[in-house]
PDB file of N, CA and C in Angstrom:
ATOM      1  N   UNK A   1     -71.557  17.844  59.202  1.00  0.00           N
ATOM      2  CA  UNK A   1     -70.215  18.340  59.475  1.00  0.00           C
ATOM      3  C   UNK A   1     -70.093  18.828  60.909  1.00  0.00           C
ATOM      4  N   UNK A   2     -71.042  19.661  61.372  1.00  0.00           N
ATOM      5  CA  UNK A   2     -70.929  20.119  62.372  1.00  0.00           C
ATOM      6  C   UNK A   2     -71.079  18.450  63.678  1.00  0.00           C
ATOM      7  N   UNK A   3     -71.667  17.794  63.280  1.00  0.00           N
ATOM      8  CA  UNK A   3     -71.519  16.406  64.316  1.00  0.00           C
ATOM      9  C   UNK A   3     -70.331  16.325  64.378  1.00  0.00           C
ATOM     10  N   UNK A   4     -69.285  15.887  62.844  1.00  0.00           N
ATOM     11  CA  UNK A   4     -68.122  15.287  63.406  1.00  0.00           C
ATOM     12  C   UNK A   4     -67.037  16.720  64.126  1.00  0.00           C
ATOM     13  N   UNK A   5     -67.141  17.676  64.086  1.00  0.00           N
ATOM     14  CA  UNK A   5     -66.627  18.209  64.592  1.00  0.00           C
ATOM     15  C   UNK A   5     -66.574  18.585  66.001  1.00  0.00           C
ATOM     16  N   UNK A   6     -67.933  18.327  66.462  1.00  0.00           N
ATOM     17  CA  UNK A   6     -68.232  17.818  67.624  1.00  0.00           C
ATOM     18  C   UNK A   6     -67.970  16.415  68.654  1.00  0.00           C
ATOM     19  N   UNK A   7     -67.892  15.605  67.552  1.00  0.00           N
ATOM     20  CA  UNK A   7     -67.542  14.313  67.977  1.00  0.00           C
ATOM     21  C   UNK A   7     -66.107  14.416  68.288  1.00  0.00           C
ATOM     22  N   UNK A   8     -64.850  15.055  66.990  1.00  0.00           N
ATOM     23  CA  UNK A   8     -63.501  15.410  67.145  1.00  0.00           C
ATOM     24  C   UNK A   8     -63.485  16.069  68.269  1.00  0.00           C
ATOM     25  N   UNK A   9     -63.687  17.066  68.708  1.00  0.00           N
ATOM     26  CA  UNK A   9     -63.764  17.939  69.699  1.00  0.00           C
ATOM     27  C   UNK A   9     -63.888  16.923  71.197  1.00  0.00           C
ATOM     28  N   UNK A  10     -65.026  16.300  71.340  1.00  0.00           N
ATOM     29  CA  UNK A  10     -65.056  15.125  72.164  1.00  0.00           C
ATOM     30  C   UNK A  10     -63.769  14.162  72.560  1.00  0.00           C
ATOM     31  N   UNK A  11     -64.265  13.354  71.326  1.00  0.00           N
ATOM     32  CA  UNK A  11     -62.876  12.580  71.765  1.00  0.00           C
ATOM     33  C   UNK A  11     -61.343  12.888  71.934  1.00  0.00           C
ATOM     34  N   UNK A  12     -60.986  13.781  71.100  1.00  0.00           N
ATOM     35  CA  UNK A  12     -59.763  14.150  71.126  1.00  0.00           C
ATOM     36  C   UNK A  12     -59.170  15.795  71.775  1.00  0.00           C
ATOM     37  N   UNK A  13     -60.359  16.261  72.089  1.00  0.00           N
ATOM     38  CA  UNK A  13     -60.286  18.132  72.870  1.00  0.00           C
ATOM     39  C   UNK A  13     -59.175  18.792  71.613  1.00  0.00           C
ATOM     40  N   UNK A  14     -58.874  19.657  72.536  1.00  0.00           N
ATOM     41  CA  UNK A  14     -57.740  20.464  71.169  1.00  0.00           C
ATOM     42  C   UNK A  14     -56.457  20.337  71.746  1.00  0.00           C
ATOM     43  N   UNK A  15     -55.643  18.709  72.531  1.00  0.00           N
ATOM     44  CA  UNK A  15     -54.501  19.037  72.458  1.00  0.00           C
ATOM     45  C   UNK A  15     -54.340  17.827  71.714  1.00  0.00           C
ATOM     46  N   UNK A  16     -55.000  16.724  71.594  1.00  0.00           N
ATOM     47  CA  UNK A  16     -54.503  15.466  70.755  1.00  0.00           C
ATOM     48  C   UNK A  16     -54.579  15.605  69.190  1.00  0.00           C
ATOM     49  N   UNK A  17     -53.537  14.851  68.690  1.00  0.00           N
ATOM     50  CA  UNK A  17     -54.170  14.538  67.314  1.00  0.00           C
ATOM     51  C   UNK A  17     -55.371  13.701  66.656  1.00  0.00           C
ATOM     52  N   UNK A  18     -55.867  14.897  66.156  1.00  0.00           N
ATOM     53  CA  UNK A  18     -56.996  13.654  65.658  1.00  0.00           C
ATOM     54  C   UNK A  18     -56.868  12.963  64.820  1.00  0.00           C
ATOM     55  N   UNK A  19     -57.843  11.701  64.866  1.00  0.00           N
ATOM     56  CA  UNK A  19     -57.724  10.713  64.024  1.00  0.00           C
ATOM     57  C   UNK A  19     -58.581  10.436  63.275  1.00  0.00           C
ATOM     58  N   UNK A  20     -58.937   9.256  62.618  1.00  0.00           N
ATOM     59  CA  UNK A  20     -60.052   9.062  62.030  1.00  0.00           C
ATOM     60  C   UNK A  20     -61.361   8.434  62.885  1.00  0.00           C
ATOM     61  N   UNK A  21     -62.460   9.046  62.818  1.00  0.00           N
ATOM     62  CA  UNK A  21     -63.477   8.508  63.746  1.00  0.00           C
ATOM     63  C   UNK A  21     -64.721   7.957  63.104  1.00  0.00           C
ATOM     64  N   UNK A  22     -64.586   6.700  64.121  1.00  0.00           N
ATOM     65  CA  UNK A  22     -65.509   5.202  63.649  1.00  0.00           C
ATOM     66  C   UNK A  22     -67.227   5.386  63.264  1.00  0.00           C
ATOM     67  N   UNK A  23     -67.533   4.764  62.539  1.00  0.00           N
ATOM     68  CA  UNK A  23     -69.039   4.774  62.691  1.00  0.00           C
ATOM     69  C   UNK A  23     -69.515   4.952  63.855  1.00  0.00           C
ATOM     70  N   UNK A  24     -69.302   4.306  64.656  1.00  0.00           N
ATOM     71  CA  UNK A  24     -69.699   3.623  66.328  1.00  0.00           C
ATOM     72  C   UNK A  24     -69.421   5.174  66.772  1.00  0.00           C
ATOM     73  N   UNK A  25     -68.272   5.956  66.900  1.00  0.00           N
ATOM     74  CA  UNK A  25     -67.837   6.881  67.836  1.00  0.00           C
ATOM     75  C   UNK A  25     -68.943   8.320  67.256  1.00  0.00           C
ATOM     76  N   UNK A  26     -69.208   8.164  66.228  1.00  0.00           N
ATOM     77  CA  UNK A  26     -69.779   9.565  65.286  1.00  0.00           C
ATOM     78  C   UNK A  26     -70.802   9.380  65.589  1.00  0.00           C
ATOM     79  N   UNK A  27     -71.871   8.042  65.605  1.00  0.00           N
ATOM     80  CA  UNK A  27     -72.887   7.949  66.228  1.00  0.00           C
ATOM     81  C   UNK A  27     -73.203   8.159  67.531  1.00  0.00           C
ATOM     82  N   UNK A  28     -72.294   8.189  68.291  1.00  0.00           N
ATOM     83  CA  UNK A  28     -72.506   8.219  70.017  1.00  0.00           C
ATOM     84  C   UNK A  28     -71.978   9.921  69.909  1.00  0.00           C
ATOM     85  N   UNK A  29     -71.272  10.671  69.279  1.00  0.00           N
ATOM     86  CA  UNK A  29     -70.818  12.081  69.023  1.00  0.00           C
ATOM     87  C   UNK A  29     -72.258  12.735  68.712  1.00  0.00           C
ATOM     88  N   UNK A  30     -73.101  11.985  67.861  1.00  0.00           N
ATOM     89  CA  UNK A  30     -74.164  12.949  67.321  1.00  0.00           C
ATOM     90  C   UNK A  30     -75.310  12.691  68.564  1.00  0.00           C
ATOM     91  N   UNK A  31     -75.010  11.665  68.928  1.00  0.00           N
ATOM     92  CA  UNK A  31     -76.538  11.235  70.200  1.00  0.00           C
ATOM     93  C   UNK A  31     -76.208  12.155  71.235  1.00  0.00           C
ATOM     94  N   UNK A  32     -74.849  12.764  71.666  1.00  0.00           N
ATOM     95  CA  UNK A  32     -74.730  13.557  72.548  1.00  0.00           C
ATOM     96  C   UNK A  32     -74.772  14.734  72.193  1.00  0.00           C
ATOM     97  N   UNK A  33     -74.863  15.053  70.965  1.00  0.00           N
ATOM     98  CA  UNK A  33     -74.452  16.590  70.442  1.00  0.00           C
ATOM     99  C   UNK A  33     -76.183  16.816  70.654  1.00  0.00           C
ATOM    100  N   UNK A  34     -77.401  15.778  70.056  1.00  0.00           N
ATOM    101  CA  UNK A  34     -78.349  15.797  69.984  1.00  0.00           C
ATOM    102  C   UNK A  34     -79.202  16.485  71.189  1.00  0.00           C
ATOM    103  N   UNK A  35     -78.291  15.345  72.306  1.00  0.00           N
ATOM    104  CA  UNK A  35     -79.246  15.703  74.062  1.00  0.00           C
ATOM    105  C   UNK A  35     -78.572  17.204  74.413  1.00  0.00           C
ATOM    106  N   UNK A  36     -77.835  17.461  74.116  1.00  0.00           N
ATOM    107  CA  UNK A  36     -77.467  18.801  74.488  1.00  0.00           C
ATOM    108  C   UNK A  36     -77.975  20.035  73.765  1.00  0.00           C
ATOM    109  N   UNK A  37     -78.435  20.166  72.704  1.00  0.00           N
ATOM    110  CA  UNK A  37     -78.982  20.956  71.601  1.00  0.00           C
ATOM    111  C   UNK A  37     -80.412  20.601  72.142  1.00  0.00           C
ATOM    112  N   UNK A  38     -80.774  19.644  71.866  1.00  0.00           N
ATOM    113  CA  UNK A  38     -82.789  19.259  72.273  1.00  0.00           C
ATOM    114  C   UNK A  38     -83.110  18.779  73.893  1.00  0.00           C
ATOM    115  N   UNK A  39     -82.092  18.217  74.362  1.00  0.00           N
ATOM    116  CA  UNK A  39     -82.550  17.557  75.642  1.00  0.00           C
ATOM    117  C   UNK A  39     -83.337  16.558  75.559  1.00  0.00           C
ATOM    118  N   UNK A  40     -84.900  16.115  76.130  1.00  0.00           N
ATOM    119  CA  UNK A  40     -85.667  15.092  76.016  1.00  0.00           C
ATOM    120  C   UNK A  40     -86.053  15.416  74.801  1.00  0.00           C
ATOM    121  N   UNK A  41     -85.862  16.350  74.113  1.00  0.00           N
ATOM    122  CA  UNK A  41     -86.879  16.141  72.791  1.00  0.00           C
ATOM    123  C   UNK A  41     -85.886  15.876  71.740  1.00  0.00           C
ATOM    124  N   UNK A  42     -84.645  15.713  72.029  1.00  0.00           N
ATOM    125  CA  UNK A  42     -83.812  14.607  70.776  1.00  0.00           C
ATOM    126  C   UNK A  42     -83.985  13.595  69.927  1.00  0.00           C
ATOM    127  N   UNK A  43     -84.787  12.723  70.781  1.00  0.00           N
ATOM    128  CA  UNK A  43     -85.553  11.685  69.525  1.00  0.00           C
ATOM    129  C   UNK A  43     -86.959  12.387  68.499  1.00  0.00           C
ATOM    130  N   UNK A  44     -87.565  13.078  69.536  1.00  0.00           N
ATOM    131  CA  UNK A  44     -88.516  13.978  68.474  1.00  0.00           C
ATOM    132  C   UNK A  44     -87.836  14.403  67.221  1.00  0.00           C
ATOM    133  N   UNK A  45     -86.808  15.273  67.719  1.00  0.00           N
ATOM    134  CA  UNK A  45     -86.567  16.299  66.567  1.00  0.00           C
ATOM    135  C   UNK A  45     -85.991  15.333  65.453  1.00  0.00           C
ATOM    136  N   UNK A  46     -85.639  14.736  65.763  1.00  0.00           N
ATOM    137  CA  UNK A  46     -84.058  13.279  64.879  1.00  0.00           C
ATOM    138  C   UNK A  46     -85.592  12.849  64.391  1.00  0.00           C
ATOM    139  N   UNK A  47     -86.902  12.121  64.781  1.00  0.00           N
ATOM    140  CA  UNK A  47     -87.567  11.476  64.095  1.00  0.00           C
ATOM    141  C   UNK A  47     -88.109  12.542  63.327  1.00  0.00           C
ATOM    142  N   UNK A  48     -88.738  13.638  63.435  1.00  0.00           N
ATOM    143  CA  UNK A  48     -89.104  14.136  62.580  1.00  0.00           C
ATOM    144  C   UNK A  48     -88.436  14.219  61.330  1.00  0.00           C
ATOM    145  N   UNK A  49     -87.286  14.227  61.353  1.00  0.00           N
ATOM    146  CA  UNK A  49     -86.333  14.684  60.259  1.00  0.00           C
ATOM    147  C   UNK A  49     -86.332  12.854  59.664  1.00  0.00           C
ATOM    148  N   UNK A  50     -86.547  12.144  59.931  1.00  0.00           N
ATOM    149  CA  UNK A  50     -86.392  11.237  59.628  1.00  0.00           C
ATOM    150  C   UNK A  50     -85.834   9.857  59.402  1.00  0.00           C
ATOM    151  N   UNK A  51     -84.836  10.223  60.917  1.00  0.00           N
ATOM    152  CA  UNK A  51     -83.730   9.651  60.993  1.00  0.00           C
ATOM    153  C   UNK A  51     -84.328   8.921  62.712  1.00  0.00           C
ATOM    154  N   UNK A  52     -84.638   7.768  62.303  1.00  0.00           N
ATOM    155  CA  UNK A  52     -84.926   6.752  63.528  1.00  0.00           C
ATOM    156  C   UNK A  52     -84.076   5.535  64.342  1.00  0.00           C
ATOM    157  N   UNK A  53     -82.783   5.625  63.406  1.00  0.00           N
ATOM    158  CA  UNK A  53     -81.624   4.891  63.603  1.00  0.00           C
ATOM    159  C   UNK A  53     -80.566   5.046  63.663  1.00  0.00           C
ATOM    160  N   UNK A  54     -79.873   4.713  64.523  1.00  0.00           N
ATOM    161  CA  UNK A  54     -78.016   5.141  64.074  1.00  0.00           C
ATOM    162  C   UNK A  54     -77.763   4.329  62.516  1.00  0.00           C
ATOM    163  N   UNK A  55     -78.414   3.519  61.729  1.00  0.00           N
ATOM    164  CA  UNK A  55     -78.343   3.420  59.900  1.00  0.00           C
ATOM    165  C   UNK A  55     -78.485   4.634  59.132  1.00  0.00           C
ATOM    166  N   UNK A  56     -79.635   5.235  59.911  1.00  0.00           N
ATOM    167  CA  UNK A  56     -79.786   6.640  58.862  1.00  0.00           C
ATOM    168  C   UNK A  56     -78.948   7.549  59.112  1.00  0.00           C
ATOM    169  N   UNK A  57     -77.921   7.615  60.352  1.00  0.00           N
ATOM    170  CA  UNK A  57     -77.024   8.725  60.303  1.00  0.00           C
ATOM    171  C   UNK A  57     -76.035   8.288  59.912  1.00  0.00           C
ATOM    172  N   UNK A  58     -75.784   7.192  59.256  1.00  0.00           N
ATOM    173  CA  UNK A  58     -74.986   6.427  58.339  1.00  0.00           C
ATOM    174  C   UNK A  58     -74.992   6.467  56.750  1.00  0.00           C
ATOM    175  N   UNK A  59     -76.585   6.488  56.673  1.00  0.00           N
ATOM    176  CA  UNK A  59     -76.810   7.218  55.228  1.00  0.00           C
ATOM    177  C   UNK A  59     -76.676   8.303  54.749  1.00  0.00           C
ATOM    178  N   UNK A  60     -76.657   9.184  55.975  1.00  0.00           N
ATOM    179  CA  UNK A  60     -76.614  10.665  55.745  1.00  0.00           C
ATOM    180  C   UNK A  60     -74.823  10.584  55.470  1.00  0.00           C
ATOM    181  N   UNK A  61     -73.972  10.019  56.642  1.00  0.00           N
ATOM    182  CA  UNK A  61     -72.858   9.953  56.338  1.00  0.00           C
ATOM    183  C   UNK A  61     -72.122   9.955  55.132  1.00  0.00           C
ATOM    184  N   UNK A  62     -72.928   8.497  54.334  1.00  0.00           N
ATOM    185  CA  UNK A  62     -72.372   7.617  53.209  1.00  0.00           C
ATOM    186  C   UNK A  62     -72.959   9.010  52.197  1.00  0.00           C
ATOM    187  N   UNK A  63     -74.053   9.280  52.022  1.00  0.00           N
ATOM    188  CA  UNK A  63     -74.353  10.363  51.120  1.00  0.00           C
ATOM    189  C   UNK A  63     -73.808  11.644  51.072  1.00  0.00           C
ATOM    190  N   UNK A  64     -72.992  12.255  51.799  1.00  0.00           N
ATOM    191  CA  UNK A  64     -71.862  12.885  51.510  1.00  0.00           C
ATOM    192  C   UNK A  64     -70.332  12.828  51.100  1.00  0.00           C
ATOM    193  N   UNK A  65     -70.090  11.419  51.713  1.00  0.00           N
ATOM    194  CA  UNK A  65     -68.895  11.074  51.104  1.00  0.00           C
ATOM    195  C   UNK A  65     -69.708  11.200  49.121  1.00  0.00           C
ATOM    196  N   UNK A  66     -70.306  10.268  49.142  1.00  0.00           N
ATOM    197  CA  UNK A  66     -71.053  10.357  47.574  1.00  0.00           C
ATOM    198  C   UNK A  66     -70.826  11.389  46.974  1.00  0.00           C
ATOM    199  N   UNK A  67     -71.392  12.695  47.444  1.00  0.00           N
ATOM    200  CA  UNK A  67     -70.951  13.894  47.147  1.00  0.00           C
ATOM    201  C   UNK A  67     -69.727  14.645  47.520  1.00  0.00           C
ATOM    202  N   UNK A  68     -68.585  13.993  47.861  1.00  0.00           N
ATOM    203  CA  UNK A  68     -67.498  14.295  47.819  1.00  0.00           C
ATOM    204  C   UNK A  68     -67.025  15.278  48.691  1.00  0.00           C
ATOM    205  N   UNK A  69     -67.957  15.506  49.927  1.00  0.00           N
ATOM    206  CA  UNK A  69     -67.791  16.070  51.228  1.00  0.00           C
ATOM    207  C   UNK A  69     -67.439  15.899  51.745  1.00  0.00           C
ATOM    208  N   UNK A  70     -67.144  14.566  51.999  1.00  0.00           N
ATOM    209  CA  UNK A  70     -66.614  13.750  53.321  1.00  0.00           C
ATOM    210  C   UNK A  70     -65.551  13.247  52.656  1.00  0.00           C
ATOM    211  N   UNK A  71     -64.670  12.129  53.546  1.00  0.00           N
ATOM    212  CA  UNK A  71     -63.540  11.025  53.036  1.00  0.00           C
ATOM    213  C   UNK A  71     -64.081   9.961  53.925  1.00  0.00           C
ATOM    214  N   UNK A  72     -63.640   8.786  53.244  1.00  0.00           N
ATOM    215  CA  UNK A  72     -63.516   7.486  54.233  1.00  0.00           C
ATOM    216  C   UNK A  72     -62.635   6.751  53.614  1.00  0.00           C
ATOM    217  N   UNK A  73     -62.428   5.612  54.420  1.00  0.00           N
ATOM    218  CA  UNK A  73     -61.241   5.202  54.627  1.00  0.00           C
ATOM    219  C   UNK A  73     -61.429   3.603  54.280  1.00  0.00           C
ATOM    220  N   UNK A  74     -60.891   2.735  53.687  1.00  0.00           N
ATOM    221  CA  UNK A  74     -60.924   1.447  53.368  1.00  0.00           C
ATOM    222  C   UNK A  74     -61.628   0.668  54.177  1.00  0.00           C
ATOM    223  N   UNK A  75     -61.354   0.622  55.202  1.00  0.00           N
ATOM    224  CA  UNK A  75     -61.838   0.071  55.936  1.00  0.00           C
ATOM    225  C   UNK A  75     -63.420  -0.127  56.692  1.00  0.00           C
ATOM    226  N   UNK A  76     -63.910   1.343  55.790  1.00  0.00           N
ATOM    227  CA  UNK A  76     -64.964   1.821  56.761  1.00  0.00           C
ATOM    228  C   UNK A  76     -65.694   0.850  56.013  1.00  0.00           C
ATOM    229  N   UNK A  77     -67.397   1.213  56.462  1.00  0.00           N
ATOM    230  CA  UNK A  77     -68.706   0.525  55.757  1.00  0.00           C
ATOM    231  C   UNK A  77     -69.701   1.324  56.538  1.00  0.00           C
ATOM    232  N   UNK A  78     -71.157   1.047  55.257  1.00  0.00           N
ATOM    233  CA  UNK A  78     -72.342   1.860  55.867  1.00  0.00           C
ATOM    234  C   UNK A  78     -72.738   0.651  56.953  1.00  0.00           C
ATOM    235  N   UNK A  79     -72.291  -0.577  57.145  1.00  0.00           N
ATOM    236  CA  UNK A  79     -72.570  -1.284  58.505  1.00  0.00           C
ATOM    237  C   UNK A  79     -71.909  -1.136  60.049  1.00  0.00           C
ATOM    238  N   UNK A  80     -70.775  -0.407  59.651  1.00  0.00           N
ATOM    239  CA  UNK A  80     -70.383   0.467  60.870  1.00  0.00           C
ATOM    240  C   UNK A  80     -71.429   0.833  61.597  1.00  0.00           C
ATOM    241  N   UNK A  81     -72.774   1.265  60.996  1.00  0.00           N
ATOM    242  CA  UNK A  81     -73.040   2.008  61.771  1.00  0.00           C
ATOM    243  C   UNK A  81     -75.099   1.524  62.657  1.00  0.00           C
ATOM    244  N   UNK A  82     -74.928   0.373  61.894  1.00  0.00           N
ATOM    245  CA  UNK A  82     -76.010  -0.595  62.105  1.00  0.00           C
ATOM    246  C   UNK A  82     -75.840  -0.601  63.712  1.00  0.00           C
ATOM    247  N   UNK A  83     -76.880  -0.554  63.683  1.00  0.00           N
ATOM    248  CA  UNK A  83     -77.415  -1.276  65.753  1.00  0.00           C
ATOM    249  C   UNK A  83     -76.411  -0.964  67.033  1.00  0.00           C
ATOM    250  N   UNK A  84     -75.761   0.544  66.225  1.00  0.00           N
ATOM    251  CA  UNK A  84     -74.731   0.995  67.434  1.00  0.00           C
ATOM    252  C   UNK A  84     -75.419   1.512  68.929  1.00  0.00           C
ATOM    253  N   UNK A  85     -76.787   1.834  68.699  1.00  0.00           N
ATOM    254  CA  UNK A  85     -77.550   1.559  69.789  1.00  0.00           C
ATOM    255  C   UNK A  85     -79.311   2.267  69.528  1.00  0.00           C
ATOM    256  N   UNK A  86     -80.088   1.541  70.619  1.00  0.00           N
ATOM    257  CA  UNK A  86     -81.687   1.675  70.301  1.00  0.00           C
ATOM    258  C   UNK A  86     -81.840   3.205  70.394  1.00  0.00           C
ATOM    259  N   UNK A  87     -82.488   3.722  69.380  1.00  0.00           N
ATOM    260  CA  UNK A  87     -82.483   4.904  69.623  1.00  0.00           C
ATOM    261  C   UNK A  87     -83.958   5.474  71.395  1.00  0.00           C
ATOM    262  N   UNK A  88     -84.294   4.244  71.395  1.00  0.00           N
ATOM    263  CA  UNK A  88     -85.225   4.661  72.444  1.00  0.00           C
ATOM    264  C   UNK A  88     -84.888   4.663  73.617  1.00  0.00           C
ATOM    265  N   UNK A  89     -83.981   4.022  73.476  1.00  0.00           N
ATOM    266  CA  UNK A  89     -83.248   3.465  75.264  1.00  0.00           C
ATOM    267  C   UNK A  89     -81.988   4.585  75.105  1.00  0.00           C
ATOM    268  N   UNK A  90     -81.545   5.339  73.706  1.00  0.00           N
ATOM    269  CA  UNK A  90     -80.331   5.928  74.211  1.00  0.00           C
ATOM    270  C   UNK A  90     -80.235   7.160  74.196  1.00  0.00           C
ATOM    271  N   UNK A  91     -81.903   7.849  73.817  1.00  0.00           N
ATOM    272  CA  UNK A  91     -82.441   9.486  74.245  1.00  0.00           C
ATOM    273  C   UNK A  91     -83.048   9.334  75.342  1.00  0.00           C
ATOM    274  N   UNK A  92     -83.682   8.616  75.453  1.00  0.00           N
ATOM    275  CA  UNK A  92     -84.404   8.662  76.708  1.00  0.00           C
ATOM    276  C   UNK A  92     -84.444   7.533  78.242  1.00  0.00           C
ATOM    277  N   UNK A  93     -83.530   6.568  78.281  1.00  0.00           N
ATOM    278  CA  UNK A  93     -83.358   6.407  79.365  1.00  0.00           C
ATOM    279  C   UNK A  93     -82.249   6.887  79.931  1.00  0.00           C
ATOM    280  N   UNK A  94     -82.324   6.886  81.512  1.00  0.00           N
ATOM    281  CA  UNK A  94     -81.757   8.177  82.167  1.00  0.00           C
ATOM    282  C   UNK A  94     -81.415   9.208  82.550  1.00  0.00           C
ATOM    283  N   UNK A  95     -82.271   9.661  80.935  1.00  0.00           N
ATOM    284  CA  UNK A  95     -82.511  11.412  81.032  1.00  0.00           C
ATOM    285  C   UNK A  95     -82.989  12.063  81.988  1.00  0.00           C
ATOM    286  N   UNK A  96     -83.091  13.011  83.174  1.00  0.00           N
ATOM    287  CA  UNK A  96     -83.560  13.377  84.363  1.00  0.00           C
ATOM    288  C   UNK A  96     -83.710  14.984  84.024  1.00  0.00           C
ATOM    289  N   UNK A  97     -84.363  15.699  84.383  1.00  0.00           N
ATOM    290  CA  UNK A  97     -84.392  17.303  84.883  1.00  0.00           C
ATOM    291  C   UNK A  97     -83.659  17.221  85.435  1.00  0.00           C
ATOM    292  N   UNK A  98     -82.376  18.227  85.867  1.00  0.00           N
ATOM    293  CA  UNK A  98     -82.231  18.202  87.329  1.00  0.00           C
ATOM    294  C   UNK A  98     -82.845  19.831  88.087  1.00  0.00           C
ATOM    295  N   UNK A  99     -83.276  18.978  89.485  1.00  0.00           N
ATOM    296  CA  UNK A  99     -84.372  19.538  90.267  1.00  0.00           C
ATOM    297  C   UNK A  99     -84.193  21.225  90.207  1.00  0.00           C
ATOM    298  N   UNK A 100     -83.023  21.828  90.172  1.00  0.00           N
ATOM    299  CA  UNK A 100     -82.551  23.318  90.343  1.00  0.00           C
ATOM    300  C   UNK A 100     -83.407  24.051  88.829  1.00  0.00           C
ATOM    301  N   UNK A 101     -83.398  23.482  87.925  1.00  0.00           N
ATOM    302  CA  UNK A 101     -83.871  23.671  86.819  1.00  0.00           C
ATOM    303  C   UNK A 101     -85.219  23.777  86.491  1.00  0.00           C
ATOM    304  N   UNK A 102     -86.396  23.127  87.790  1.00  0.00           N
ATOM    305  CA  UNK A 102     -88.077  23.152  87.545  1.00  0.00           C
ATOM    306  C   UNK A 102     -87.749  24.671  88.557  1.00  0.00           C
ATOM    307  N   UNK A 103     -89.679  24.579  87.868  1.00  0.00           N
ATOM    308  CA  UNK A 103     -89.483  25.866  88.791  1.00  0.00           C
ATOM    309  C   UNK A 103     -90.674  25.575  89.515  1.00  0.00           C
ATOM    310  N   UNK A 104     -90.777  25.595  90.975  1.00  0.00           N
ATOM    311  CA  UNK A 104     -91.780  25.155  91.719  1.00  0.00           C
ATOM    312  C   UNK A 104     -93.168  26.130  92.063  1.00  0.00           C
TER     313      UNK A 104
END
């Protein structure tokens, strides 16, 4: 819950209406909510827990709608959320320190 509210918050700030948000967008909402909460150690913490794919944060998704937490929408699917991107290339490339932040 707290992802998509983060993700809402993202895409839409607090003057638009929100809408309904895509597999694709909730996954790129949680990969950023991730680097900001862990930084480089985002894929750590996400693998430990067990989640090595944007599929499994799809399962986690689909398993609350199940339990009647969530809503979705006709249109949706747990393939929304297949191969929305590598989780190795999208915690950790380009990630940088920046330099003000070491301490020499």
């Amino acid at each position: 819950h707290e992802g998509i509210g983060f993700t809402a918050k993202r895409l839409f700030g607090e003057t638009k209406k929100p809408r309904h948000i895509t597999g694709a967008e909730l996954a790129e909402g949680l990969r950023q909510m991730a680097l900001e909460r862990w930084g480089m150690l985002a894929r750590t913490v996400l693998e430990r827990w067990g989640i090595v794919s944007t599929m499994d944060f799809g399962r986690i998704v689909y398993a609350l709608i199940d339990a009647q937490m969530l809503a979705r929408c006709d249109e949706d699917s747990l393939e929304d959320f297949r191969g929305v991107y590598d989780f190795r290339k999208a915690f950790e490339a380009g990630y940088r320190i920046k330099p003000d932040t070491v301490n020499a």
